[in-house]
N, C-alpha and C. Protein backbone atom coordinates (compact mmCIF):
# COMPACT_ATOMS: atom_id res chain seq x y z
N UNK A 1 251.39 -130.32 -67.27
CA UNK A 1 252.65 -130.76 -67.81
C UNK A 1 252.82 -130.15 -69.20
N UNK A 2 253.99 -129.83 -69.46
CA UNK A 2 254.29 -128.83 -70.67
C UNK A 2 254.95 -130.00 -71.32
N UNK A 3 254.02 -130.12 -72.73
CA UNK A 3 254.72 -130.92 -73.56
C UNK A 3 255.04 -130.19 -75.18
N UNK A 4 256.10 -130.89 -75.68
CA UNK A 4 256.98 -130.43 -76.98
C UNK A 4 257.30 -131.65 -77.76
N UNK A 5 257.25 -130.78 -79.47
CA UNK A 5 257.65 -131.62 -79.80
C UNK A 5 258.40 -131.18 -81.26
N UNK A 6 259.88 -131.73 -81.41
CA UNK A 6 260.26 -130.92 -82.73
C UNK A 6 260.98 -132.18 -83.64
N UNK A 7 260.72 -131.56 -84.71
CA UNK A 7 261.62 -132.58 -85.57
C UNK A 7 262.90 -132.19 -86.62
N UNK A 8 263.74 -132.91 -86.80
CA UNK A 8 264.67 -133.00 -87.71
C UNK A 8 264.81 -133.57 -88.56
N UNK A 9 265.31 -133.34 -90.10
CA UNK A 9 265.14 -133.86 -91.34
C UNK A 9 263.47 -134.44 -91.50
N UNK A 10 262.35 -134.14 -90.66
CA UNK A 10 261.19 -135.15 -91.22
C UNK A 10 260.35 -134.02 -90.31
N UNK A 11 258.99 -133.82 -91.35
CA UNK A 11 257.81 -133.22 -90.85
C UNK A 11 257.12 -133.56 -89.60
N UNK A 12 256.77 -133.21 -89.01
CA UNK A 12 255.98 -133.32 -87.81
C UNK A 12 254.51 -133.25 -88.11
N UNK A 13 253.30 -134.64 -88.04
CA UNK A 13 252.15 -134.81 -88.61
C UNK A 13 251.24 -134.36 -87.34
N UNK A 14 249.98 -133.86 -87.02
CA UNK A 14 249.53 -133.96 -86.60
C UNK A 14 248.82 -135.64 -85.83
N UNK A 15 249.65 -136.24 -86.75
CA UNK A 15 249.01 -137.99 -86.36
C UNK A 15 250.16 -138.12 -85.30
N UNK A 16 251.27 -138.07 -85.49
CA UNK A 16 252.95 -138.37 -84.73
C UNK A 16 252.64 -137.49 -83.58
N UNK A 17 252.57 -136.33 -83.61
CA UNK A 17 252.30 -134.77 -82.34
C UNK A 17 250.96 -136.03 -81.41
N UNK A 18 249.79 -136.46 -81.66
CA UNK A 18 249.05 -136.89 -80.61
C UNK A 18 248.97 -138.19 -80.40
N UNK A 19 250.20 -139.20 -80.99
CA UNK A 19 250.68 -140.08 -80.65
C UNK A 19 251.82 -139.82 -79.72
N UNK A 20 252.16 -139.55 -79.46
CA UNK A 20 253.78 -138.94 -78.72
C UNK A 20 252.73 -138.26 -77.56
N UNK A 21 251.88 -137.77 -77.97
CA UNK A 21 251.52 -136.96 -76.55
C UNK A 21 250.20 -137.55 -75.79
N UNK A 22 249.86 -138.19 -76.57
CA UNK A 22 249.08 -139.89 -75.67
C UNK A 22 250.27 -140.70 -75.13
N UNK A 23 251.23 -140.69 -75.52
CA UNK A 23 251.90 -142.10 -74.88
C UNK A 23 252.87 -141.28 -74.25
N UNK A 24 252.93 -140.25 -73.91
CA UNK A 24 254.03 -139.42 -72.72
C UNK A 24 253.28 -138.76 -71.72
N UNK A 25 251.88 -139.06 -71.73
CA UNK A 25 250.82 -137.90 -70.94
C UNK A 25 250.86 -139.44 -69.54
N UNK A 26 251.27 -140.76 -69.81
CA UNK A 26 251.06 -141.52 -68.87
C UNK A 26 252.22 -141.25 -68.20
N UNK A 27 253.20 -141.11 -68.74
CA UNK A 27 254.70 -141.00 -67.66
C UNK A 27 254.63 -140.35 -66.03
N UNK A 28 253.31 -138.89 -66.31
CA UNK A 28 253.46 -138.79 -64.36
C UNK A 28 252.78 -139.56 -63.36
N UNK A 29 252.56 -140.90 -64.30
CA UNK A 29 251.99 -141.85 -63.17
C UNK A 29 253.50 -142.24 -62.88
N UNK A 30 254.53 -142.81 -63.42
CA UNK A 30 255.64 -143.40 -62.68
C UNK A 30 256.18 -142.65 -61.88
N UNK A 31 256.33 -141.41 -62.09
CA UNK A 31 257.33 -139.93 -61.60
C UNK A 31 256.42 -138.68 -61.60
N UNK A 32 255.90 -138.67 -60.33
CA UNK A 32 255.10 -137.30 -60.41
C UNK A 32 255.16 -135.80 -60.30
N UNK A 33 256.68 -136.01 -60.05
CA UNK A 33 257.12 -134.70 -60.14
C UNK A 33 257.29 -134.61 -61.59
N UNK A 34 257.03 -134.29 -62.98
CA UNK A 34 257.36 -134.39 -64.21
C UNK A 34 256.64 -133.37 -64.61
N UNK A 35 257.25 -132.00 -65.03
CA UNK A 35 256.18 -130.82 -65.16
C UNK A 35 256.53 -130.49 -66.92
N UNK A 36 257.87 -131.21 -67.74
CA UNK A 36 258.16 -131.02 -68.94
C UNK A 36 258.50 -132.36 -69.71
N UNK A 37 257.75 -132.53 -71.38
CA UNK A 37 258.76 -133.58 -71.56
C UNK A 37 258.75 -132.81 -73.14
N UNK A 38 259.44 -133.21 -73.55
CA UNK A 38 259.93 -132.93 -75.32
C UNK A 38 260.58 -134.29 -75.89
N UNK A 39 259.76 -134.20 -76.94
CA UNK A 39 260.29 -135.45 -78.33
C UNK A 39 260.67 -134.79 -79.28
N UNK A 40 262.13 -135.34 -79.50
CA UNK A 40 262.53 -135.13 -80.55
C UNK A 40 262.62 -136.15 -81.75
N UNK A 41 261.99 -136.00 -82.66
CA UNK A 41 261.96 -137.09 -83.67
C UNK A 41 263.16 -136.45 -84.83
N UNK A 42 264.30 -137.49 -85.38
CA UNK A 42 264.77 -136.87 -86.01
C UNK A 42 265.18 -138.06 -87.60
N UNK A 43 264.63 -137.73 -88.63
CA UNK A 43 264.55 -138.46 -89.84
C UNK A 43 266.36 -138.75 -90.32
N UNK A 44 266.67 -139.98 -90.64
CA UNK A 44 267.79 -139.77 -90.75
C UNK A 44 268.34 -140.49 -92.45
N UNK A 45 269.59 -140.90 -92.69
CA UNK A 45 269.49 -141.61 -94.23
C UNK A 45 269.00 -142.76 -93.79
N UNK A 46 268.36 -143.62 -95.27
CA UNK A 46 267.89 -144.86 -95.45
C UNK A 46 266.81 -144.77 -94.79
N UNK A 47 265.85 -143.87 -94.50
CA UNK A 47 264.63 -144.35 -93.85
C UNK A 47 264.70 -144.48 -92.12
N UNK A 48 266.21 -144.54 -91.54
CA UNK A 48 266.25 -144.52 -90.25
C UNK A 48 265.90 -143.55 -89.44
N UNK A 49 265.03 -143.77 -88.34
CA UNK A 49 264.62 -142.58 -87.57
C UNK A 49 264.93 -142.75 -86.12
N UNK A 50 265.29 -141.60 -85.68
CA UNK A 50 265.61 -141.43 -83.89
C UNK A 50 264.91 -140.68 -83.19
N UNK A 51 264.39 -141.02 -82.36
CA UNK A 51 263.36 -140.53 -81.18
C UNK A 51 263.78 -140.51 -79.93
N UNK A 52 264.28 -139.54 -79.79
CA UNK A 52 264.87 -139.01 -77.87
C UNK A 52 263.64 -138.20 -77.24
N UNK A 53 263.21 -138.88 -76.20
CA UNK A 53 261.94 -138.34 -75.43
C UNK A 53 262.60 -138.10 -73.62
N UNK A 54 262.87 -136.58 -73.86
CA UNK A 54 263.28 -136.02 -72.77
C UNK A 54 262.16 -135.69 -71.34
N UNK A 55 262.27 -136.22 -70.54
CA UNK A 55 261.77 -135.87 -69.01
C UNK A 55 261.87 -134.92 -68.17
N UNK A 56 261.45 -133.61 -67.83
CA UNK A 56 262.58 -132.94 -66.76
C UNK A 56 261.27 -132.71 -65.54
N UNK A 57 261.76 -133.21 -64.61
CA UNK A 57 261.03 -133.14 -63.30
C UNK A 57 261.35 -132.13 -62.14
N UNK A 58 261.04 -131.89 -61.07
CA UNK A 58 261.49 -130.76 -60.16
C UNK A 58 262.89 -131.10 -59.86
N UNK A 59 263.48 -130.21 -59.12
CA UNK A 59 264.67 -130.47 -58.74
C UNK A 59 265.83 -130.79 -59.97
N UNK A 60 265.99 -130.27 -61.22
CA UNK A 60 266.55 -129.98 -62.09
C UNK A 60 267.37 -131.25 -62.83
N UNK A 61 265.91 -132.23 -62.25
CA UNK A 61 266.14 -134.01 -62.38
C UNK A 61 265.58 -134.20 -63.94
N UNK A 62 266.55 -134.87 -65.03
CA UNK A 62 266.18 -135.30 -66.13
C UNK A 62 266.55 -136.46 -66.39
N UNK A 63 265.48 -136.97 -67.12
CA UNK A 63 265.38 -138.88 -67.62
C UNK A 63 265.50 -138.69 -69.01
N UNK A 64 265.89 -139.34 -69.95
CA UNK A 64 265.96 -139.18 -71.30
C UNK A 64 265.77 -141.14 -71.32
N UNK A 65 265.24 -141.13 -72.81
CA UNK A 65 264.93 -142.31 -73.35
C UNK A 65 265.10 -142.08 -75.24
N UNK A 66 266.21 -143.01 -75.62
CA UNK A 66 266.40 -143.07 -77.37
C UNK A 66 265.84 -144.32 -77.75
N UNK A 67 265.63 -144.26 -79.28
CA UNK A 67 265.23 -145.47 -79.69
C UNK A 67 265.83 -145.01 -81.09
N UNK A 68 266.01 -146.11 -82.26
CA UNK A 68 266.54 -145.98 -83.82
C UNK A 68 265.62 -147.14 -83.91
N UNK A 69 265.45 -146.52 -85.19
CA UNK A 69 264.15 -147.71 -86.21
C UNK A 69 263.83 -147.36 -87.25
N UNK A 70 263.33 -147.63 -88.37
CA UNK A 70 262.75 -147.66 -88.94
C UNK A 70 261.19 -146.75 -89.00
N UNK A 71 260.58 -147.46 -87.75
CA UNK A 71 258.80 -146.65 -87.57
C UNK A 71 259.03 -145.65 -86.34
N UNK A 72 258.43 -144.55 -87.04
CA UNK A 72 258.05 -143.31 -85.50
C UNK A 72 257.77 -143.61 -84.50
N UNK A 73 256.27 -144.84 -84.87
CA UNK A 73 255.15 -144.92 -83.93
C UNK A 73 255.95 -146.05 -83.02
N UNK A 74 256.87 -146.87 -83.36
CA UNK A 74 257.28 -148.04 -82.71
C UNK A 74 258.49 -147.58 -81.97
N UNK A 75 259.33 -146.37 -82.60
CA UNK A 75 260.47 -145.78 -82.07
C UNK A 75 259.86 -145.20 -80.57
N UNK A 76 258.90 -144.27 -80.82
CA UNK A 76 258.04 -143.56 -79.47
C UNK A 76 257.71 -144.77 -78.60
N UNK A 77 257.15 -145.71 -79.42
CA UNK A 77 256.50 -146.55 -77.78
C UNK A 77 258.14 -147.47 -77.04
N UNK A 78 259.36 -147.51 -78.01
CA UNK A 78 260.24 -148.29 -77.26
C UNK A 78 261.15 -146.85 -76.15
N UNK A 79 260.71 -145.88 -77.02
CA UNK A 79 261.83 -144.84 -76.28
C UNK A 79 261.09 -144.42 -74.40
N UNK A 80 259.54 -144.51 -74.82
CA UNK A 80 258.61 -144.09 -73.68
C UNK A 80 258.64 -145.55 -72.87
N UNK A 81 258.77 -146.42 -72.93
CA UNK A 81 258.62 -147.61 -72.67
C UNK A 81 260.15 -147.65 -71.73
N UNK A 82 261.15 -147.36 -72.35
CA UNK A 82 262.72 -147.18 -71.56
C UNK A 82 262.38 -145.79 -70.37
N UNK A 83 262.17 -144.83 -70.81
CA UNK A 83 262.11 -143.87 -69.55
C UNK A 83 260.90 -144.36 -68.82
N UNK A 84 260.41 -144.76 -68.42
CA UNK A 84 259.08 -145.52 -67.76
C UNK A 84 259.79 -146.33 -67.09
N UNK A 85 260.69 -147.40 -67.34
CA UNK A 85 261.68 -147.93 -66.21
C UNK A 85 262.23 -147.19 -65.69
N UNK A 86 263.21 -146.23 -66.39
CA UNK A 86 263.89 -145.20 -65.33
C UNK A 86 263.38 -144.61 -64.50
N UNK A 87 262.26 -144.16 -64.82
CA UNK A 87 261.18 -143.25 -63.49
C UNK A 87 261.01 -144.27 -62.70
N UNK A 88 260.62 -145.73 -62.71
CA UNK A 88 259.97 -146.30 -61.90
C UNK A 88 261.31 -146.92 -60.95
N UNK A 89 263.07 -146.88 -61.58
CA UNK A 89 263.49 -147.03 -60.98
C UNK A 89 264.26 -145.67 -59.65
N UNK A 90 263.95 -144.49 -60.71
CA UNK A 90 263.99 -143.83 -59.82
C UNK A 90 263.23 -143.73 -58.13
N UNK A 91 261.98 -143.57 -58.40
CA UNK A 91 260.90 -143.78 -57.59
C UNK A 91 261.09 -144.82 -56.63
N UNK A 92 262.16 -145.98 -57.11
CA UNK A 92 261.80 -146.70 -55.94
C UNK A 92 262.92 -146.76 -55.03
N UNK A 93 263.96 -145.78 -55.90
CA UNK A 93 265.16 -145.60 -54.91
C UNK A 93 265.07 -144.44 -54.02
N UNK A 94 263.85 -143.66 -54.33
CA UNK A 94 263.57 -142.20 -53.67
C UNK A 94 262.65 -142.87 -52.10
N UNK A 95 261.74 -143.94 -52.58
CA UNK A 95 261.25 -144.51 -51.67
C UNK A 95 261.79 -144.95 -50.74
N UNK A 96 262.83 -145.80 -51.00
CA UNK A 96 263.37 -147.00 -50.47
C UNK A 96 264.53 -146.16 -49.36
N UNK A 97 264.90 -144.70 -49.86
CA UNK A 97 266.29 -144.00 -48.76
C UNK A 97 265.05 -143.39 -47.77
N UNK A 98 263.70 -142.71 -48.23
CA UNK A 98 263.03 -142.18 -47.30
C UNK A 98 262.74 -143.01 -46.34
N UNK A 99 262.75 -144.17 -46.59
CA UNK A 99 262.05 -144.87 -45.26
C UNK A 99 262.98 -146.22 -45.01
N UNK A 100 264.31 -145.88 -44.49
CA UNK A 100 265.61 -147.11 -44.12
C UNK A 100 264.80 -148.14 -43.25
N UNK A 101 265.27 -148.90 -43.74
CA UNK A 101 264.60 -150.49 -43.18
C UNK A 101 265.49 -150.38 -41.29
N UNK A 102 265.32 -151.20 -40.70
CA UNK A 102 265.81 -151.34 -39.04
C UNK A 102 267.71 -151.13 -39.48
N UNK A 103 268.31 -150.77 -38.49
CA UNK A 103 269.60 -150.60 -38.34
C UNK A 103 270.07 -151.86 -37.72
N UNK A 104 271.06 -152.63 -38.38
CA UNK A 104 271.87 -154.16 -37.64
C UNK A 104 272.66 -153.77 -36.77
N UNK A 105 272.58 -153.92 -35.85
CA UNK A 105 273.18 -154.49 -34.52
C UNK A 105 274.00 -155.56 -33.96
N UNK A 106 275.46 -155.07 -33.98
CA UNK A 106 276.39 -156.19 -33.71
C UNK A 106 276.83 -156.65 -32.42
């Protein structure tokens, strides 16, 4: 899995880069097709920061997850924490058409 990571208005630490890429390296357990993800951390006024953590899986399928806050580390785990539902709701709608339950009969 090819991971990225860039920032705006705010440095990119080596502490933030293997936090972000510990807590996005779990995502191809929900969605295993997931061969790219990129964080964008972007510093904004007053101390506010935004973290969009992009997904792109086969089939030219992308999940995105934002968060605004205050902390990096808390922005990353709510933004990874939101696409982690989406995969898992993806997944279970990919499941759920592959294998149609019995057909009703009137």
């Amino acid at each position: 899995m090819l991971f990225m990571i860039s920032g705006k208005h705010v440095n990119i630490t080596d502490a933030m880069k293997a936090y972000a890429q510990e807590k996005t390296s779990k995502l191809p357990r929900y969605y295993d097709s997931i061969n790219q993800v990129e964080v964008i951390i972007n510093g904004g006024e007053g101390g506010k920061v935004s973290v969009e953590v992009i997904a792109r899986a086969e089939h030219s399928k992308v999940f995105v997850g934002t968060e605004i806050g205050g902390d990096v580390h808390g922005c990353i785990d709510a933004a990874v924490h939101k696409l982690e539902q989406q995969l898992r709701r993806a997944k279970g709608k990919e499941r759920d058409n592959k294998h149609p339950g019995p057909a009703e009969t009137t």
